[in-house]
N, C-alpha and C. Protein backbone atom coordinates (compact mmCIF):
# COMPACT_ATOMS: atom_id res chain seq x y z
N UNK A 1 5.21 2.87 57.57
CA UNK A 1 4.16 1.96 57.15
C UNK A 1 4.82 0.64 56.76
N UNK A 2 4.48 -0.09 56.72
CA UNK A 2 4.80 -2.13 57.08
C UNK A 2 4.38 -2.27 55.58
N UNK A 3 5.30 -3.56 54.75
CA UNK A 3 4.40 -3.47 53.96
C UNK A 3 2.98 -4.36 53.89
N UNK A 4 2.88 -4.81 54.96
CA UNK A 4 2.21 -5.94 55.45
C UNK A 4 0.76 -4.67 55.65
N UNK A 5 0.71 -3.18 55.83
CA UNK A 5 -0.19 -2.38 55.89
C UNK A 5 -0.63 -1.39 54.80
N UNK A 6 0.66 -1.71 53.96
CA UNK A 6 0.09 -0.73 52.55
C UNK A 6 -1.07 -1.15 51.69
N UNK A 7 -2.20 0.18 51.70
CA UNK A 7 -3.22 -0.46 50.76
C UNK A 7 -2.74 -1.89 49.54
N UNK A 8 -3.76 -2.18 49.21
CA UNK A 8 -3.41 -3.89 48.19
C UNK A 8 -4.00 -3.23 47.20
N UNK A 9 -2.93 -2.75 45.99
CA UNK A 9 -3.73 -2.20 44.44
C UNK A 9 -2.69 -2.85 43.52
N UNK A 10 -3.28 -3.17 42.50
CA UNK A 10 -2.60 -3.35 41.40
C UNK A 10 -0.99 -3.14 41.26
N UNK A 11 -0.25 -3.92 40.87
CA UNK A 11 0.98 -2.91 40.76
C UNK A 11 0.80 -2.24 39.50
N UNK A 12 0.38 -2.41 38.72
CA UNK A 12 0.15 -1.58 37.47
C UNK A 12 -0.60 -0.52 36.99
N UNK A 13 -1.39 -0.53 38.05
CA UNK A 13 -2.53 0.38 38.12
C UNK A 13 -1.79 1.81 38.33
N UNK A 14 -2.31 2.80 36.76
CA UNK A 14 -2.21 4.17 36.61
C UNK A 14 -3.45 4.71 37.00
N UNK A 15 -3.12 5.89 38.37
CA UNK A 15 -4.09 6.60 38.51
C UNK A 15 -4.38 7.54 37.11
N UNK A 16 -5.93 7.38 36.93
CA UNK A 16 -6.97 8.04 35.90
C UNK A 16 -7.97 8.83 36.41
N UNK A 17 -8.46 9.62 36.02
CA UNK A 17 -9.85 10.09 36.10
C UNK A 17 -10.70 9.75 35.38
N UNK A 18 -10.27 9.53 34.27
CA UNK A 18 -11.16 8.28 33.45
C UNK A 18 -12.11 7.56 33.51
N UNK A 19 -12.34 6.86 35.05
CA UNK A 19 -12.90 5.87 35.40
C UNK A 19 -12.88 4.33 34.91
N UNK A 20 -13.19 3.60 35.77
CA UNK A 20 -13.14 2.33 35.50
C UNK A 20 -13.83 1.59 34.00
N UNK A 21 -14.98 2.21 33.42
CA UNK A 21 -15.39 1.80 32.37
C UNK A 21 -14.99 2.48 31.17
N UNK A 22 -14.27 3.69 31.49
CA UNK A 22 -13.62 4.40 30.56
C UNK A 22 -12.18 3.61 29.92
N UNK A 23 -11.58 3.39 31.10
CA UNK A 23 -10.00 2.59 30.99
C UNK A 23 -10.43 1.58 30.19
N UNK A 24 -11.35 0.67 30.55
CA UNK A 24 -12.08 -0.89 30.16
C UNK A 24 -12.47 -0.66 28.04
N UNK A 25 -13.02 -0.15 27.82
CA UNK A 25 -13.58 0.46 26.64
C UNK A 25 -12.60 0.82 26.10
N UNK A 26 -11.37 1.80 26.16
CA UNK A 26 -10.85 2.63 25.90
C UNK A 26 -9.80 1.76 25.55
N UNK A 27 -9.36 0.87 26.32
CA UNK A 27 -7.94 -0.38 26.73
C UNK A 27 -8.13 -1.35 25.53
N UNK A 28 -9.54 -1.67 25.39
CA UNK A 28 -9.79 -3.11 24.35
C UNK A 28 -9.56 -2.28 23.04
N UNK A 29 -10.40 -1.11 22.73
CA UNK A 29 -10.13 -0.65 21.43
C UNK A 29 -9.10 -0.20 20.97
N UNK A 30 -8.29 0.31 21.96
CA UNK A 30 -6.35 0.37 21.56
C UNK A 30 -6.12 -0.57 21.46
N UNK A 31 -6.28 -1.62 22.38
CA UNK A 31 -5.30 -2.73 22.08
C UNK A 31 -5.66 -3.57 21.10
N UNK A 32 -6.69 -4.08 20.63
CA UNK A 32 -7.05 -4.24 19.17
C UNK A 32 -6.26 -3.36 18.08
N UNK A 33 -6.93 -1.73 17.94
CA UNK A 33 -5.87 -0.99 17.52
C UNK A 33 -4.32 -1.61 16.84
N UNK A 34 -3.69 -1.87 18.47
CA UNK A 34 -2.59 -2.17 17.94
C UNK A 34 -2.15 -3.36 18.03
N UNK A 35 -2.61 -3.98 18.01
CA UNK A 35 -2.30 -5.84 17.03
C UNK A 35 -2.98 -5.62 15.43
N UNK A 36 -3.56 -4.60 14.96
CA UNK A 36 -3.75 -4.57 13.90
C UNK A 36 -2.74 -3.76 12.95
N UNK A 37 -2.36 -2.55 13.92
CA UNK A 37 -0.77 -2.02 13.66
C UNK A 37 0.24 -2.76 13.79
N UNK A 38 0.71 -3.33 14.46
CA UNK A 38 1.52 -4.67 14.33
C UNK A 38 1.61 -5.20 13.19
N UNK A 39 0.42 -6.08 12.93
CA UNK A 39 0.27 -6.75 12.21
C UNK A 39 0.26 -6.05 10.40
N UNK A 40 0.06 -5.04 10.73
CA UNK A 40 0.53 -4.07 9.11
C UNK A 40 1.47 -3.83 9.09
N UNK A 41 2.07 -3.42 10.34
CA UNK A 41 4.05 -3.14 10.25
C UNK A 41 4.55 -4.59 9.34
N UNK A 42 4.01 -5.87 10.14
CA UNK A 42 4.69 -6.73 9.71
C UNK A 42 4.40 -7.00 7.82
N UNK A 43 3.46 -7.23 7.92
CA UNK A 43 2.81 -7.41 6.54
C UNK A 43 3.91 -6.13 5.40
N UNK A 44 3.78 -4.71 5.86
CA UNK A 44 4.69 -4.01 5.00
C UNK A 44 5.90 -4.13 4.98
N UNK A 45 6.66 -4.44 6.38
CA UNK A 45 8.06 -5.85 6.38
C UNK A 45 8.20 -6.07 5.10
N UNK A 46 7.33 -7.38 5.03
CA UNK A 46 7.22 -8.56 4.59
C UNK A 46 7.12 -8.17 3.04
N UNK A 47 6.79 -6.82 2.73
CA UNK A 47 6.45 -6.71 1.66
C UNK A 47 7.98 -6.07 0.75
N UNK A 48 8.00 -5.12 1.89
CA UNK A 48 9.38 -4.40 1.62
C UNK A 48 10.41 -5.26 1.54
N UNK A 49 10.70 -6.49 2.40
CA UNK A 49 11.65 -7.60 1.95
C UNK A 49 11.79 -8.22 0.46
N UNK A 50 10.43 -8.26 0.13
CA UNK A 50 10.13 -9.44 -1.15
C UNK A 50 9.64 -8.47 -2.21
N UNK A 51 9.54 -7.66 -2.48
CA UNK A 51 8.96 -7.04 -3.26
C UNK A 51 10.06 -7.62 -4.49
N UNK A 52 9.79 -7.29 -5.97
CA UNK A 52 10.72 -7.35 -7.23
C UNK A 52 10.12 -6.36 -8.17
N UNK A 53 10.56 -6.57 -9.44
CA UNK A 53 10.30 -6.36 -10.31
C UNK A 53 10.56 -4.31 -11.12
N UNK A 54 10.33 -4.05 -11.94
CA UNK A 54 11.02 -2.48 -12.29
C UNK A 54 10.91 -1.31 -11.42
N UNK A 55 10.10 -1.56 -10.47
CA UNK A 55 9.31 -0.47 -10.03
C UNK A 55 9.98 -0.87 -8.15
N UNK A 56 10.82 -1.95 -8.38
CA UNK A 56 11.51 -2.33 -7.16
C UNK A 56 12.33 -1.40 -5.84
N UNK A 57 12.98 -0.30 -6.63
CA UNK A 57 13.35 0.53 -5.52
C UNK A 57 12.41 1.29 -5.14
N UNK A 58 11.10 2.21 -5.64
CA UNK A 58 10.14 2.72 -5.43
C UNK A 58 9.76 2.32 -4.39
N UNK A 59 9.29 1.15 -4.83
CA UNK A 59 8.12 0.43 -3.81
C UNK A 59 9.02 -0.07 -2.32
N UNK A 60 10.01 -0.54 -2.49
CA UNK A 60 11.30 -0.98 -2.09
C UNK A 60 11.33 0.31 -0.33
N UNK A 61 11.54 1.45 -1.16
CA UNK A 61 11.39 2.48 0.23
C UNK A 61 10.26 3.10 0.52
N UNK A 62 9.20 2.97 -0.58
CA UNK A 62 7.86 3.55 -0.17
C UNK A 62 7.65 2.25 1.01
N UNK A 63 7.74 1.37 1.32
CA UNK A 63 7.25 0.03 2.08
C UNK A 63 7.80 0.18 3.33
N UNK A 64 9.22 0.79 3.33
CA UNK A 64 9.93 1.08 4.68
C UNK A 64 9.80 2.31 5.25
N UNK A 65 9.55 3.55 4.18
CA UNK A 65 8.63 4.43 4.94
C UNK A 65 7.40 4.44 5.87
N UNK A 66 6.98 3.51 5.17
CA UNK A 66 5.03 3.04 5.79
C UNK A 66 5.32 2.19 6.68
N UNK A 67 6.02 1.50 6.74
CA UNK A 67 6.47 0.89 7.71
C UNK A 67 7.25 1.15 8.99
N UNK A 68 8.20 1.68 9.22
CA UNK A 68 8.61 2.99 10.32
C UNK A 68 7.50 3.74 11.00
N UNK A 69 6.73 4.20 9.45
CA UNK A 69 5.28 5.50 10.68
C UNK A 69 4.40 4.51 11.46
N UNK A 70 4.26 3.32 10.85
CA UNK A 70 3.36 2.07 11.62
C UNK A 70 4.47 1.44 12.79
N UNK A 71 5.91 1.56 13.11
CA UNK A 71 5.98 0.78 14.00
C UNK A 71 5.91 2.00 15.00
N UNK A 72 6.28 2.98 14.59
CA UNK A 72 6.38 4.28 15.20
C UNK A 72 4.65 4.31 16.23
N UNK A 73 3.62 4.04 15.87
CA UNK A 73 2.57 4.66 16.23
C UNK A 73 2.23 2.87 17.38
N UNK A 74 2.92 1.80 17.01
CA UNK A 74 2.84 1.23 18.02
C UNK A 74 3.21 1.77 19.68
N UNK A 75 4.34 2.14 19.63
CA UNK A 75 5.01 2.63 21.09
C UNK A 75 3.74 3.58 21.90
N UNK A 76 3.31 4.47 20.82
CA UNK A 76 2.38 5.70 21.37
C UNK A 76 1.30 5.22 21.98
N UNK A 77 0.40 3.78 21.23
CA UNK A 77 -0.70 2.91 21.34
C UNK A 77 -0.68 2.84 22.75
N UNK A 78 0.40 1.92 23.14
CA UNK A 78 0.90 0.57 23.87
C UNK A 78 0.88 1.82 25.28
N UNK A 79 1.77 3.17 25.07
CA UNK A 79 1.84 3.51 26.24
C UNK A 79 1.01 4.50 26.88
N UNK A 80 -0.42 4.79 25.25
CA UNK A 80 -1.21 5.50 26.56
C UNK A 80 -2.35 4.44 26.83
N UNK A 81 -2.34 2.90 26.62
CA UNK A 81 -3.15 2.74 27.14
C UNK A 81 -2.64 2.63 28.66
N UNK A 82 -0.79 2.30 28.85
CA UNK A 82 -0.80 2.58 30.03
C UNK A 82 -1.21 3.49 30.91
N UNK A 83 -0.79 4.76 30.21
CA UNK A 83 -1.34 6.02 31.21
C UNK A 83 -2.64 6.21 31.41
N UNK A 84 -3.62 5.46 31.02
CA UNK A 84 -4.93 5.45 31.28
C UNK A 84 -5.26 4.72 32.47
N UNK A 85 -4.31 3.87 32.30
CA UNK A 85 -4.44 2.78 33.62
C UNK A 85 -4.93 1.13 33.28
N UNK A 86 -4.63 0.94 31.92
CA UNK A 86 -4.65 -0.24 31.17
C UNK A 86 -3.27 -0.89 31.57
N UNK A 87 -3.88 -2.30 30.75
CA UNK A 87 -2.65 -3.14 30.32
C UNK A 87 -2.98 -3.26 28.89
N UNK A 88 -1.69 -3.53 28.32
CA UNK A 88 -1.76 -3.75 26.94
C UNK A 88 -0.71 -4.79 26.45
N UNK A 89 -0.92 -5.30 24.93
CA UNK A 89 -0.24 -6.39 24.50
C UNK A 89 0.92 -7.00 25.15
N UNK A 90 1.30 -8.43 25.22
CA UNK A 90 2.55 -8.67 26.04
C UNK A 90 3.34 -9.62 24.71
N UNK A 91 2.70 -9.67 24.06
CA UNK A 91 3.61 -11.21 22.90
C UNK A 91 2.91 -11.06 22.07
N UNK A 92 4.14 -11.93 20.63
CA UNK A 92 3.30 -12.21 19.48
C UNK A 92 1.47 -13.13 19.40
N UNK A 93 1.32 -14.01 20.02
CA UNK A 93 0.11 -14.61 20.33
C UNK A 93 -0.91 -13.71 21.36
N UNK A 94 -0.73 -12.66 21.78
CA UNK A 94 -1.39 -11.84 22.27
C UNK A 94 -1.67 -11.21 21.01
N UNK A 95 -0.97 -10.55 20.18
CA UNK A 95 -0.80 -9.98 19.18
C UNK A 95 -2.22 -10.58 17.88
N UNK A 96 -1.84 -11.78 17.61
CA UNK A 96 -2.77 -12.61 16.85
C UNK A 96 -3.81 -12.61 17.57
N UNK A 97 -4.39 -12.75 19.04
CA UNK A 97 -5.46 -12.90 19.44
C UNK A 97 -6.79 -11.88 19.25
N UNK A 98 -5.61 -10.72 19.16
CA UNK A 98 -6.62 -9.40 18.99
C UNK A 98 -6.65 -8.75 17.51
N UNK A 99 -5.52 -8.72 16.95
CA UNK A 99 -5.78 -8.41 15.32
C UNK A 99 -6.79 -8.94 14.95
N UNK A 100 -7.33 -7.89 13.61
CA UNK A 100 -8.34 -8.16 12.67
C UNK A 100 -8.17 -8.07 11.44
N UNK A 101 -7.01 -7.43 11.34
CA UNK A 101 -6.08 -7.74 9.65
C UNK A 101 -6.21 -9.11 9.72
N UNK A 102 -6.15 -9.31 8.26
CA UNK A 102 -5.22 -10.83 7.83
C UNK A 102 -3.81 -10.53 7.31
N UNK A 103 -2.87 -11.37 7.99
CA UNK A 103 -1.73 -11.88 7.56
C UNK A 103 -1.48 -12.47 5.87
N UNK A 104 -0.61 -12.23 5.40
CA UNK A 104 0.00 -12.31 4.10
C UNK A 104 1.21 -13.57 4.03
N UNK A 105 0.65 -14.71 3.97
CA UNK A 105 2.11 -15.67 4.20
C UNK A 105 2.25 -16.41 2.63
N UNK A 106 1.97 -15.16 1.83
CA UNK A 106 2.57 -15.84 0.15
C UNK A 106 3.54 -16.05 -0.36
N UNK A 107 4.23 -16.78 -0.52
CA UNK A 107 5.69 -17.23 -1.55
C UNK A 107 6.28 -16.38 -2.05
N UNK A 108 5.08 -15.84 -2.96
CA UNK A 108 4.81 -14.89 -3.91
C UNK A 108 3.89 -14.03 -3.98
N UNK A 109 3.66 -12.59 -3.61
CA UNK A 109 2.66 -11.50 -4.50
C UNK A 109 3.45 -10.55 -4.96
N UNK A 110 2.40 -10.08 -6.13
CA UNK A 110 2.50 -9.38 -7.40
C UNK A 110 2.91 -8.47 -6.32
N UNK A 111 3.68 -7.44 -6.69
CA UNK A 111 4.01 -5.72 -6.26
C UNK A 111 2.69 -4.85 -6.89
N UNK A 112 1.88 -5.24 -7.58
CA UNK A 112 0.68 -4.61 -7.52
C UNK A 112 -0.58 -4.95 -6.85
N UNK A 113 -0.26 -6.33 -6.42
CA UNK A 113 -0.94 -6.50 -5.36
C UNK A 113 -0.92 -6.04 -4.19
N UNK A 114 0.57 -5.98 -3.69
CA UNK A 114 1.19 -5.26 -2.63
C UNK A 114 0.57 -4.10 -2.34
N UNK A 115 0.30 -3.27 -2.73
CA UNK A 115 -0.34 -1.69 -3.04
C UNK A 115 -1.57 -1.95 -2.76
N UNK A 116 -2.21 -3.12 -3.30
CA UNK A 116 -3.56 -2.74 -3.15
C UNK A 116 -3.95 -3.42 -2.01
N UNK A 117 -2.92 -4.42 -1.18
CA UNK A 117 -3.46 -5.07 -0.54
C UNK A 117 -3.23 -3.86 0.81
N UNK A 118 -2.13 -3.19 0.82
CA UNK A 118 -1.78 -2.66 1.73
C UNK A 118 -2.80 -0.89 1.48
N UNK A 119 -2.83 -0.37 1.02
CA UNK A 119 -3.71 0.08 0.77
C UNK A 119 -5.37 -0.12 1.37
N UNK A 120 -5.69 -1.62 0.97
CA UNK A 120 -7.35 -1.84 1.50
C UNK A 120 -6.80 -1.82 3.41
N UNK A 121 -5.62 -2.15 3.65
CA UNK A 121 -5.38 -2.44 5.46
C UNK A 121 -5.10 -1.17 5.63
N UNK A 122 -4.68 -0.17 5.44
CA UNK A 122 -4.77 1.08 5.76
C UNK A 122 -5.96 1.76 6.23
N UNK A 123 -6.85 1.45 5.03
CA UNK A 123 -7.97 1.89 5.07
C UNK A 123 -8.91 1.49 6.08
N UNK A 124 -8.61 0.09 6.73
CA UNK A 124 -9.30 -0.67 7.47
C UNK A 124 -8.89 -0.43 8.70
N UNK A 125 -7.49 0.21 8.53
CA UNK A 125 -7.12 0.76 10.00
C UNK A 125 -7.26 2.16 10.41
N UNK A 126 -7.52 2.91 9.46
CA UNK A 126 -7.98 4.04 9.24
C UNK A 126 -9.69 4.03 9.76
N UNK A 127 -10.50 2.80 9.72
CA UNK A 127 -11.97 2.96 9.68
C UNK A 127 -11.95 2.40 11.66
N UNK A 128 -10.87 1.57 11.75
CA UNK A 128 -10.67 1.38 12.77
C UNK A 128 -10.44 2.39 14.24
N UNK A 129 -9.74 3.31 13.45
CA UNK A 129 -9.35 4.12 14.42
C UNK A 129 -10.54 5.26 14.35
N UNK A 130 -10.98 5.67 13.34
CA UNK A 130 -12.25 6.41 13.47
C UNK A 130 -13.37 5.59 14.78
N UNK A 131 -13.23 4.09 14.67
CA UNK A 131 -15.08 3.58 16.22
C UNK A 131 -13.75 3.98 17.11
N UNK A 132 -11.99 3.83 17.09
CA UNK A 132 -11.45 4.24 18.62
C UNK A 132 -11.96 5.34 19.24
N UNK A 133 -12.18 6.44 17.93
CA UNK A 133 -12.32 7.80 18.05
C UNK A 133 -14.01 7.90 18.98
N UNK A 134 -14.37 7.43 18.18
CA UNK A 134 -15.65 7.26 18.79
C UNK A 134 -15.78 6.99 20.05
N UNK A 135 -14.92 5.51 20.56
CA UNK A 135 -15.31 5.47 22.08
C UNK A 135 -14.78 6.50 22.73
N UNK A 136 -13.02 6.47 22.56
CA UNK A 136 -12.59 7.89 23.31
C UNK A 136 -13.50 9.41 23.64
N UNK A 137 -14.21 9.79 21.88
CA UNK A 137 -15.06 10.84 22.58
C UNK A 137 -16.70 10.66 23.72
N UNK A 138 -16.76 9.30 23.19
CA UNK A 138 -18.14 9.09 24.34
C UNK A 138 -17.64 8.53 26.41
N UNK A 139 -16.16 9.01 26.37
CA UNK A 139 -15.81 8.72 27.68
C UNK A 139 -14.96 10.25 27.92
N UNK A 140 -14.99 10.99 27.43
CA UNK A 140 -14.13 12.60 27.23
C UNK A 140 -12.57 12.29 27.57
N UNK A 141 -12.09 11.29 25.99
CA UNK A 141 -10.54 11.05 25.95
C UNK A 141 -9.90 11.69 25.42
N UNK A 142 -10.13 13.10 25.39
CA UNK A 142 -9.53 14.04 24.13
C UNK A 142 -7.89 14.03 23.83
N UNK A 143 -7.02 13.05 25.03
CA UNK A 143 -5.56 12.80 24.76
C UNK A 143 -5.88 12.31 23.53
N UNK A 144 -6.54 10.96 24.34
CA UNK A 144 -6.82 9.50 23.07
C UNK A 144 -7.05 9.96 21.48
N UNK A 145 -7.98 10.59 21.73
CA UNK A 145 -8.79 11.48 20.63
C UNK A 145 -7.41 11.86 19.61
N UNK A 146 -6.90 12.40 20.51
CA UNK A 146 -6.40 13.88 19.19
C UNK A 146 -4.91 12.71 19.00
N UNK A 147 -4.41 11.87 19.74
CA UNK A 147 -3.26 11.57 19.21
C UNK A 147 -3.75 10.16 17.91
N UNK A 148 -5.62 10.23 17.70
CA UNK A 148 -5.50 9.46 16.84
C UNK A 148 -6.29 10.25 15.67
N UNK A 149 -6.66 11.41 15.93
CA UNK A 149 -6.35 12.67 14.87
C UNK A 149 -5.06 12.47 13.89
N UNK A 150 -4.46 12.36 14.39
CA UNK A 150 -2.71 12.66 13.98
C UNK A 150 -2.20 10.86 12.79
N UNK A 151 -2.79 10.29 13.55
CA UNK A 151 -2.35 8.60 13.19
C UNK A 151 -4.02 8.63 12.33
N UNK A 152 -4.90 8.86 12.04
CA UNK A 152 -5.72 9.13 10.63
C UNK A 152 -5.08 10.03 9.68
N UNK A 153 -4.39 11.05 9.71
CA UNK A 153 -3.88 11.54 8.89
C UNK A 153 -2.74 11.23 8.02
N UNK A 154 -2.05 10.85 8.68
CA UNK A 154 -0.98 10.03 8.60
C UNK A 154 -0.92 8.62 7.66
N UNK A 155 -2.18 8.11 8.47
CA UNK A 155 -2.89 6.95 7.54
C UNK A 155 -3.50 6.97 5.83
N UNK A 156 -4.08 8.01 6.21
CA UNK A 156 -4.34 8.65 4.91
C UNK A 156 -3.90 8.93 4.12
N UNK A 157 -2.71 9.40 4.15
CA UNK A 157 -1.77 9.60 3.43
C UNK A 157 -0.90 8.34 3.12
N UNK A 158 -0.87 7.59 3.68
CA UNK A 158 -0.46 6.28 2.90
C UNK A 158 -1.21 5.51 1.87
N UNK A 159 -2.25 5.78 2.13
CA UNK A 159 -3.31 5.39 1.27
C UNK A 159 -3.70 5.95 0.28
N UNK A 160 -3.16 7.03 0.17
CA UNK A 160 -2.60 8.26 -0.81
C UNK A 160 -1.31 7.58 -1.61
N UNK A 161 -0.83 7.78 -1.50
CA UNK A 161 0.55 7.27 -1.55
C UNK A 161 0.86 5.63 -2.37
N UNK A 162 -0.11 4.70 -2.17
CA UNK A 162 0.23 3.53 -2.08
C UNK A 162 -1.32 3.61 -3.33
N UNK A 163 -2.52 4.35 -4.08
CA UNK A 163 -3.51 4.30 -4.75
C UNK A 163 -2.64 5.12 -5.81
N UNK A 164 -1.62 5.94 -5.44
CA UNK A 164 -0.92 6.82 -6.70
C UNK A 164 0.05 6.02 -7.09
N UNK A 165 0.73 5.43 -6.72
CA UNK A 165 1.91 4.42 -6.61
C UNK A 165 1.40 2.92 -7.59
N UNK A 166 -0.32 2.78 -7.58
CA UNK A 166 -0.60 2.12 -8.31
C UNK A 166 -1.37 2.41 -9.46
N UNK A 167 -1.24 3.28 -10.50
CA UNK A 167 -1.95 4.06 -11.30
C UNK A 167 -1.47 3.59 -12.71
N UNK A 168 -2.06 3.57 -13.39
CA UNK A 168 -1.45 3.86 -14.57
C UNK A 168 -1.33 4.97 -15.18
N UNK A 169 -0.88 5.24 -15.34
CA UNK A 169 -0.30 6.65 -16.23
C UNK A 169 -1.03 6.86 -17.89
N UNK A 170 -1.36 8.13 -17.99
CA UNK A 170 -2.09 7.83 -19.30
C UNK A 170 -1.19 7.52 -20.72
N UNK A 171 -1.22 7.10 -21.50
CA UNK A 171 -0.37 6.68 -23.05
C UNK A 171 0.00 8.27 -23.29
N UNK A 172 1.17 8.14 -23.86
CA UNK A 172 1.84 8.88 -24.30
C UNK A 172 0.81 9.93 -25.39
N UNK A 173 0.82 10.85 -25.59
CA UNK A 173 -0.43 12.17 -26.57
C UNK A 173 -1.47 12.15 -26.08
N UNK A 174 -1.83 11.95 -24.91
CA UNK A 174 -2.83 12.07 -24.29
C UNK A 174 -3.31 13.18 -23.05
């Protein structure tokens, strides 16, 4: 065969069964997804860099923990929207175009802000991935589905983690 006679498809194009409006649906809400994971990796970076004050080593590796499972769950994002037969993010300004976090570009925040700020984006990515869940099950994505089973739980537990981390403790005889 010539290549002047090979069918003309996509070079990127992953065969799916999926279908075409499945991939379409399925592609935007990951990839949103993950410019909003991104964009929390960076933010807990950013936090884990600058953090201070007594409670500094705590927070110090609680930030790079949460941060690892968030860059970690980028790769997984990114490559099944390939195997669906998507494209997904290519650059930082791709990145910004689709996030729905806000960015953190303060001088200065409190380390108890830190917690709570990261904390409310958890949660927001957590509520996020629940409508993914949603489209995936109204197109029968049960990959999609269950590997964001795994990345809610996960989530959750940071948000766990980061609401205990900001507590006060009761006074001493109490």
């Amino acid at each position: 065969m010539s290549p002047d006679s090979r069918p003309k498809t996509p070079r990127l194009m992953t065969p799916t069964d999926l279908g075409s409006n499945a991939t379409k649906d399925i592609t935007g809400s990951l990839n949103a997804l993950l410019a909003d994971t991104f964009a929390l990796y960076l933010k807990t970076k950013n936090f884990h860099w600058h953090v201070s004050g007594p409670h500094f080593r705590s927070y110090h590796l609680l930030f790079d923990e949460h941060a690892d499972q968030l860059f970690a769950m980028t790769d997984v994002i990114a490559e099944r929207v390939r195997k669906i037969g998507g494209n997904t993010l290519r650059s930082i300004s791709d990145i910004s175009r689709h996030q729905r976090l806000s960015d953190n570009n303060a001088e200065y925040v409190d380390p108890l802000d830190m917690l709570a700020e990261l904390r409310e984006d958890n949660q927001r990515l957590i509520a996020s991935m629940r409508e993914t869940h949603d489209v995936c099950d109204e197109h029968n994505d049960v990959a999609t589905a269950s590997l964001l089973e795994n990345f809610i739980d996960e989530s959750e537990k940071r948000v766990w983690f980061l609401y205990e981390s900001s507590r006060h403790g009761l006074p001493t005889g109490q």
